[in-house]
Protein backbone atom coordinates (compact mmCIF):
# COMPACT_ATOMS: atom_id res chain seq x y z
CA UNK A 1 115.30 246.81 334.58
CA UNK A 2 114.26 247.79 330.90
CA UNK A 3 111.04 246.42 329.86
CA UNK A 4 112.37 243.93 326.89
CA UNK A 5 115.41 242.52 329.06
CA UNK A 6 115.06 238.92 329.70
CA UNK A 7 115.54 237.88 333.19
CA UNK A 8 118.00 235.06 333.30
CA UNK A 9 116.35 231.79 335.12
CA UNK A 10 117.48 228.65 336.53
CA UNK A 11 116.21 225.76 337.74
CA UNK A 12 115.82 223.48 340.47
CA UNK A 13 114.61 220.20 341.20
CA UNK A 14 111.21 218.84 343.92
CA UNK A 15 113.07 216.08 345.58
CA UNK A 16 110.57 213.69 346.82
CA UNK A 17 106.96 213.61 347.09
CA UNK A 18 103.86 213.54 344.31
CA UNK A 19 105.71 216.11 342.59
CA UNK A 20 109.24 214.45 342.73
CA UNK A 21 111.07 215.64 339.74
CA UNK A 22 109.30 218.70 338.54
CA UNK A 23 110.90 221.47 337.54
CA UNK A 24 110.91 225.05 339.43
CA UNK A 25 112.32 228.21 338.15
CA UNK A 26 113.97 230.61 339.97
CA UNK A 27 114.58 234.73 338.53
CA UNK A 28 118.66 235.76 338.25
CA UNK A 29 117.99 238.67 340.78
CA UNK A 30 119.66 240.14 343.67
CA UNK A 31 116.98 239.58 346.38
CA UNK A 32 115.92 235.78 345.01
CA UNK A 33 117.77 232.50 345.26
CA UNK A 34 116.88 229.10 345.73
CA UNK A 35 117.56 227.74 348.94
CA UNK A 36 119.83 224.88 348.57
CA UNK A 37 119.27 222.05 347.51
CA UNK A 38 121.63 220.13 350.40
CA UNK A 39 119.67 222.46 353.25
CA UNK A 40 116.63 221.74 351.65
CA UNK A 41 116.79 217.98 351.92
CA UNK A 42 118.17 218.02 355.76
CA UNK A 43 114.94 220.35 356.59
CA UNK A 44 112.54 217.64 355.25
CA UNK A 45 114.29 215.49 356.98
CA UNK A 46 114.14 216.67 360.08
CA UNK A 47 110.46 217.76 359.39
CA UNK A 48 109.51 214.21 357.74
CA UNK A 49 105.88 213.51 358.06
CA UNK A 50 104.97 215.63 360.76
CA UNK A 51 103.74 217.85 357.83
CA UNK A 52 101.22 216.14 356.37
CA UNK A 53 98.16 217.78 356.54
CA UNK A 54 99.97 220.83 358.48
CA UNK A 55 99.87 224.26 356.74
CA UNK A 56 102.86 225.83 355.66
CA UNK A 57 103.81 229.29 355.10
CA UNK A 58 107.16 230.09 352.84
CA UNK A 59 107.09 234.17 354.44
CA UNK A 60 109.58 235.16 351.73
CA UNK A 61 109.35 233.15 349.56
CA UNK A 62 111.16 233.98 346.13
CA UNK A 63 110.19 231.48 344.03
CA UNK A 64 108.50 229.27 346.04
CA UNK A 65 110.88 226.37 346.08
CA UNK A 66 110.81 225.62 350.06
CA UNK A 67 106.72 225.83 350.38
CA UNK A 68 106.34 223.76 347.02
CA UNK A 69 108.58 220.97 348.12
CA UNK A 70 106.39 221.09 351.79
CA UNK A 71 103.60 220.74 349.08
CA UNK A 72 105.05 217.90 347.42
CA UNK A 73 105.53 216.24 350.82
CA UNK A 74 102.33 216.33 352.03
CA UNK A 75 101.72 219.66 353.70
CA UNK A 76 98.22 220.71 353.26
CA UNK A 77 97.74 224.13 352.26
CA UNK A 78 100.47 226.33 351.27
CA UNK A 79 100.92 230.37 351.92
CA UNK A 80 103.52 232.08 350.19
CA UNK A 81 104.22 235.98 350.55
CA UNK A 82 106.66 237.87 347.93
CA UNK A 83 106.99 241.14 347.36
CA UNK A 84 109.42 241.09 344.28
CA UNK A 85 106.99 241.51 341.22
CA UNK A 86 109.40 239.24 338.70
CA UNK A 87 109.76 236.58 341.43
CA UNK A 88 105.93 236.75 342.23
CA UNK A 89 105.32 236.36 338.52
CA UNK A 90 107.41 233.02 337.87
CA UNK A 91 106.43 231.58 341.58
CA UNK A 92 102.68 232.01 340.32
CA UNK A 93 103.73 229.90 337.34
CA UNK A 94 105.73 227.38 339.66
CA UNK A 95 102.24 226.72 341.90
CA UNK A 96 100.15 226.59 338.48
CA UNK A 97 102.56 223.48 337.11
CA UNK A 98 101.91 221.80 340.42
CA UNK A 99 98.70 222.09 342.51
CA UNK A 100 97.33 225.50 342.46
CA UNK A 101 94.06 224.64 344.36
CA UNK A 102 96.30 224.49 347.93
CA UNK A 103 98.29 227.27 347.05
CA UNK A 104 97.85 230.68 348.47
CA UNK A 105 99.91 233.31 347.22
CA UNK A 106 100.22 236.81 348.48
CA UNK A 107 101.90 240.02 346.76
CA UNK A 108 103.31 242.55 349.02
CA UNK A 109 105.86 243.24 351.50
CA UNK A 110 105.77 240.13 353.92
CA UNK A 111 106.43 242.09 356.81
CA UNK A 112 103.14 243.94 355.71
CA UNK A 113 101.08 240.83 354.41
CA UNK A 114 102.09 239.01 357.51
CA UNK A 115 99.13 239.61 359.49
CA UNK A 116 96.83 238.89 356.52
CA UNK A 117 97.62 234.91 356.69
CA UNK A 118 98.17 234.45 359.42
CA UNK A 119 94.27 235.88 360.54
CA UNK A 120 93.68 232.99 357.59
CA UNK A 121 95.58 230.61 359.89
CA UNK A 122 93.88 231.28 363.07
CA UNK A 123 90.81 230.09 361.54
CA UNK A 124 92.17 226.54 360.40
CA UNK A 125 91.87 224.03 362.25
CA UNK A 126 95.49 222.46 361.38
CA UNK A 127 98.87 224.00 363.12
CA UNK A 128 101.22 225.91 360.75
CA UNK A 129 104.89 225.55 360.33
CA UNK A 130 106.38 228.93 359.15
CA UNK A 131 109.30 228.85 357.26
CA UNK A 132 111.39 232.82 357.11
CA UNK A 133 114.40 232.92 354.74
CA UNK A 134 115.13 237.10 354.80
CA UNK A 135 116.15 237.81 351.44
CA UNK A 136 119.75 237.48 350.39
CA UNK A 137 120.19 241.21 349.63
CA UNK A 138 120.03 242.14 353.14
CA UNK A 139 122.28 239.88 354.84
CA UNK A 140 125.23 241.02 354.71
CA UNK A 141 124.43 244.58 356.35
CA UNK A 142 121.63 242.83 358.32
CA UNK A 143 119.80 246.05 358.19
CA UNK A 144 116.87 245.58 360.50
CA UNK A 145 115.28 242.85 358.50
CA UNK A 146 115.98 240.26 361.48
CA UNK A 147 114.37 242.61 364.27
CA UNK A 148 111.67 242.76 362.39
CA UNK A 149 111.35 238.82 361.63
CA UNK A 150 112.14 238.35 365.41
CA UNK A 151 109.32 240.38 366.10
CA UNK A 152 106.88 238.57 363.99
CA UNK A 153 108.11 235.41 365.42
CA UNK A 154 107.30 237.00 368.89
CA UNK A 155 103.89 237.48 367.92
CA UNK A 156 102.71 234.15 366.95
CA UNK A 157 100.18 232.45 369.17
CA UNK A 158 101.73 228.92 370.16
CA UNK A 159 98.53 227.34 369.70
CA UNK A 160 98.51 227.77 366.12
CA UNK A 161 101.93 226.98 365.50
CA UNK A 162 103.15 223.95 364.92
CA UNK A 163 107.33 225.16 364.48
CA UNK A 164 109.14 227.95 363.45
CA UNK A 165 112.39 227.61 360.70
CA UNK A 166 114.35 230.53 360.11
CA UNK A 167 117.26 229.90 357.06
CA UNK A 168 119.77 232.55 357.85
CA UNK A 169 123.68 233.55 357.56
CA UNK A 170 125.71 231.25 359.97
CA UNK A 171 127.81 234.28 360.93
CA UNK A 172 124.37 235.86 362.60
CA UNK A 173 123.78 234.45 366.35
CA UNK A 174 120.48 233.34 366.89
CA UNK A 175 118.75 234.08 370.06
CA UNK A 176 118.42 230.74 372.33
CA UNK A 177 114.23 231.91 372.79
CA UNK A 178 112.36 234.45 370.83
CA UNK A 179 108.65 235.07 372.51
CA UNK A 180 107.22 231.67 373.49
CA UNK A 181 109.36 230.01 371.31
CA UNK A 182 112.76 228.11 372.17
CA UNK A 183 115.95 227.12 370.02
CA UNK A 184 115.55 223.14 369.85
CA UNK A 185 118.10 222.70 366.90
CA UNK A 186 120.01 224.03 364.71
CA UNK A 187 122.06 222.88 361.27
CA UNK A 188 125.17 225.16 359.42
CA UNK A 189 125.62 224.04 355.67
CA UNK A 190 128.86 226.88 354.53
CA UNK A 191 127.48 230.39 354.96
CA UNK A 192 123.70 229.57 355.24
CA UNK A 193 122.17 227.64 358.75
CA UNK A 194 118.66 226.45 359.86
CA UNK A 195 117.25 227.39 363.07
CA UNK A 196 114.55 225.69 364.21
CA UNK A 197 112.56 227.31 367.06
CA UNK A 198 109.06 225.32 368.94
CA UNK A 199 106.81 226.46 371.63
């Protein structure tokens, strides 16, 4: 990208919650994209107020808009991990137009940064929900991106884990178990589905 050339945003909308209303942008860019806005409302409310309190980590998280709205909702504290240096920069300006003191953001390859929170989160005294949403880029070829977010999955302790979401492509078959964890539901909206996996 040449330095001058504006990177096209968009918006979307916090639907409920202390924030309700406020604005968050998201970058025009290949591996960013809002998840939306329909799948976003059916995860909160499945997830209703369970998360108050409860920390919540947004693994790749773009521009934020999944961790801010657990934010909104209630959730505690908030970790969000982005390696994408233009999405980093306008989710750092999302979390400073909302509540920047329970926001904990981390630049740097997730799968790489991982390890970092979630040491954080074995100190806390509150269960985590993590929330992985493999960038769009990737899907299609699938790459190895899942293995390797299967593998993470695998390697969280149950005791500090409250539930696991993965957003993915509804053409990818999820695994019934991954580690500890089991399949207890799981929603298609078009091309995109929720998975939810608990202990």
């Amino acid at each position: 990208m040449k330095k001058n050339e504006k990177i096209k945003l968009f918006t979307t909308t916090i639907t409920a919650g202390k924030f309700k209303g406020c604005k968050i942008e998201i970058p025009d860019i290949s591996t960013t994209r809002s998840s939306k806005a329909i799948l976003r409302e059916s995860l909160f409310n499945t997830l209703q107020f369970d998360i108050i309190d409860k920390n919540f980590v947004e693994v790749f998280a773009g521009s934020g808009s999944v961790g801010l709205e657990a934010l909104s909702r209630g959730a505690g504290e908030c970790y969000f991990i982005e390696y994408n240096k233009t999405a980093f920069h306008i989710l750092e300006s999302n979390v400073k137009r909302m509540d920047p003191t329970h926001c904990h953001l981390f630049y740097g390859d997730s799968f790489e940064k991982f390890s970092t929170v979630y040491e954080i989160l074995k100190r806390s005294d509150e269960k985590t929900y993590f929330y992985f949403d493999p960038p769009f880029s990737y899907r299609e070829g699938m790459d190895e991106i899942y293995d390797k977010t299967l593998k993470l999955i695998e390697n969280i302790e149950p005791d500090i884990c409250e539930m696991v979401i993965v957003e993915h492509m509804t053409a990818l078959t999820m695994p019934q178990s991954i580690g500890s964890y089991s399949l207890i539901k799981e929603k298609k909206f078009g091309k995109s589905s929720l998975s939810y996996y608990q202990a």
